[in-house]
Protein backbone atom coordinates (compact mmCIF):
# COMPACT_ATOMS: atom_id res chain seq x y z
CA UNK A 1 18.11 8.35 2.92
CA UNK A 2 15.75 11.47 4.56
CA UNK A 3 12.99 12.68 2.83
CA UNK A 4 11.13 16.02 4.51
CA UNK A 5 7.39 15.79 4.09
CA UNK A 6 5.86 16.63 0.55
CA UNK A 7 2.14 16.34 0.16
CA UNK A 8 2.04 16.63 -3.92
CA UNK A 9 4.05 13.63 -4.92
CA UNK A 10 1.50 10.95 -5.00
CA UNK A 11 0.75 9.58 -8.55
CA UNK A 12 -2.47 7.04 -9.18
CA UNK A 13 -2.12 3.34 -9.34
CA UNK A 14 -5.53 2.64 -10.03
CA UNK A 15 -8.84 4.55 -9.48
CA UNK A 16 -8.81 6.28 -6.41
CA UNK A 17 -5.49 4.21 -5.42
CA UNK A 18 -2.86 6.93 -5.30
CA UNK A 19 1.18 6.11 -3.98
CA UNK A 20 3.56 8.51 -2.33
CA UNK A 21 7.10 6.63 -2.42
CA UNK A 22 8.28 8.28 0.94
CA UNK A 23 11.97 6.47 1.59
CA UNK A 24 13.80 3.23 0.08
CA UNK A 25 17.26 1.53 0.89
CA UNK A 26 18.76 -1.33 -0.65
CA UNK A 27 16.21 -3.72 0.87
CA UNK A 28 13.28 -1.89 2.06
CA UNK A 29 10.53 0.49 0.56
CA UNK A 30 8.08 2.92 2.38
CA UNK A 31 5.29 4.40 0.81
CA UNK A 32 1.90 6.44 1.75
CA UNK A 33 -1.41 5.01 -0.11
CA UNK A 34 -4.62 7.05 -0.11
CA UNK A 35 -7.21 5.19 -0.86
CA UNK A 36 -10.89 7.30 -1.66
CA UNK A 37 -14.11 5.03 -0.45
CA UNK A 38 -15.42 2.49 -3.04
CA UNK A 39 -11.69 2.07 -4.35
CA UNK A 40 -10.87 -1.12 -4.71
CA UNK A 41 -7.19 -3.23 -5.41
CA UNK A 42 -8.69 -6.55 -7.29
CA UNK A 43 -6.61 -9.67 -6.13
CA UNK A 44 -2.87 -10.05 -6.40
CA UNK A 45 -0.13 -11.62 -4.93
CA UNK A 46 3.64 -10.23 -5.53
CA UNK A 47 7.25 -11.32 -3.83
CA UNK A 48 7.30 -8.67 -1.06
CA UNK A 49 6.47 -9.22 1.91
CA UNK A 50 4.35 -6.07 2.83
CA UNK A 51 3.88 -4.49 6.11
CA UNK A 52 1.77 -1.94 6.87
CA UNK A 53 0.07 0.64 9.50
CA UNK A 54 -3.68 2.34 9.06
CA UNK A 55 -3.26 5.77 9.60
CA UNK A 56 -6.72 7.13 9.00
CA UNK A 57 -9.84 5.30 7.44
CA UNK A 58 -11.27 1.69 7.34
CA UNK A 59 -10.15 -0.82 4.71
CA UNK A 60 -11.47 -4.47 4.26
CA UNK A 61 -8.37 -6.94 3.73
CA UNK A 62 -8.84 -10.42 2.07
CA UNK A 63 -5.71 -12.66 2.54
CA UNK A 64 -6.19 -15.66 1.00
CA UNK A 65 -10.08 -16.63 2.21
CA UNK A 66 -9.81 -14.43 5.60
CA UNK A 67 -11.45 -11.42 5.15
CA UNK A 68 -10.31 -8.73 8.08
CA UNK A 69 -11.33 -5.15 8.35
CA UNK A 70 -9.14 -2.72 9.20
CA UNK A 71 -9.18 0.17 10.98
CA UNK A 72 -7.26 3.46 12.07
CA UNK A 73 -3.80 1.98 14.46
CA UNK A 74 -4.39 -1.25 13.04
CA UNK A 75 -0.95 -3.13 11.91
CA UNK A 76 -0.48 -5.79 9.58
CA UNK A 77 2.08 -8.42 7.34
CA UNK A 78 1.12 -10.38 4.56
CA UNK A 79 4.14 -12.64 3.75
CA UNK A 80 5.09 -12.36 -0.23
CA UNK A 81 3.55 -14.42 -2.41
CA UNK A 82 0.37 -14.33 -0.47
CA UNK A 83 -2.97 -13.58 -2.52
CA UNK A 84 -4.57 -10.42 -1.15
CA UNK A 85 -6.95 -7.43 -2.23
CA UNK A 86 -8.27 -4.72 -0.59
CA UNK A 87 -11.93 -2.65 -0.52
CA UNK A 88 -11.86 1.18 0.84
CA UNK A 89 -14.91 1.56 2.94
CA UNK A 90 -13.84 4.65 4.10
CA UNK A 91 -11.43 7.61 2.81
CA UNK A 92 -8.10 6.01 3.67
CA UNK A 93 -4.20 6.70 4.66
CA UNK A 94 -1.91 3.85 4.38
CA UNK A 95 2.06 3.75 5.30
CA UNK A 96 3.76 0.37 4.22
CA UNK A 97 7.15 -1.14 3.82
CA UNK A 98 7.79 -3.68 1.12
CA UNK A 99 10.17 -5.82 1.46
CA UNK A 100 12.62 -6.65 -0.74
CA UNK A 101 12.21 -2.95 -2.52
CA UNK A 102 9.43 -2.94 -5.44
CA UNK A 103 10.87 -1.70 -7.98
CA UNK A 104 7.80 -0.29 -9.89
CA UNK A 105 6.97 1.89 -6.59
CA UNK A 106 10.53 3.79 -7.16
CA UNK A 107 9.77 7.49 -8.14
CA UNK A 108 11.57 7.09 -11.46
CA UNK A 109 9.82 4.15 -12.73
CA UNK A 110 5.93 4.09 -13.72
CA UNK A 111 3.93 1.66 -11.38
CA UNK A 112 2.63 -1.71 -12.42
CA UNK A 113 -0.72 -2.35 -12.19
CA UNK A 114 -1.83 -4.64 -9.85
């Protein structure tokens, strides 16, 4: 699958979470989060093993009772079923792959909330 670049395709997860689903095959997913300051993604855990890349921004991570923050060219994984949330202290751009694909992050299909 290509995708060219298309700036108006994100749709809002939760308050100032919004998603772009750039790419997916049969066992990966890529999207693009922006994430405005003060948002926040309460705790969770899901199946995927997530993977991501800061591309702009400063988030602060919990992973189970770690608390990291992250900032622009920072990497990460959190292995799937791992509890995690996240805090936007700063305007944010995200790009992760999810691993096997979510299925509520496809375009056709409205997202679960976390």
């Amino acid at each position: 699958m290509f995708r060219k670049n298309n700036n108006k395709e994100y749709r809002e997860l939760l308050e100032g979470v919004q998603l772009q689903t750039l790419v997916h095959g049969e066992k990966t997913l890529m999207g693009r989060f922006q994430l405005s300051r003060g948002a926040k993604i309460p705790p969770h855990q899901h199946p995927h093993e997530q993977t991501g890349l800061m591309i702009s921004g400063k988030l602060l991570f919990t992973i189970g009772k770690e608390e990291l923050e992250v900032e622009a060219g920072d990497s990460w994984c959190i292995p799937g079923g791992s509890e995690h949330s996240v805090i936007a202290v700063e305007d944010s751009v995200v790009v992760e792959v999810f691993s096997p694909v979510r299925a509520d992050y496809l375009p056709s299909l409205a997202p679960t909330k976390f």
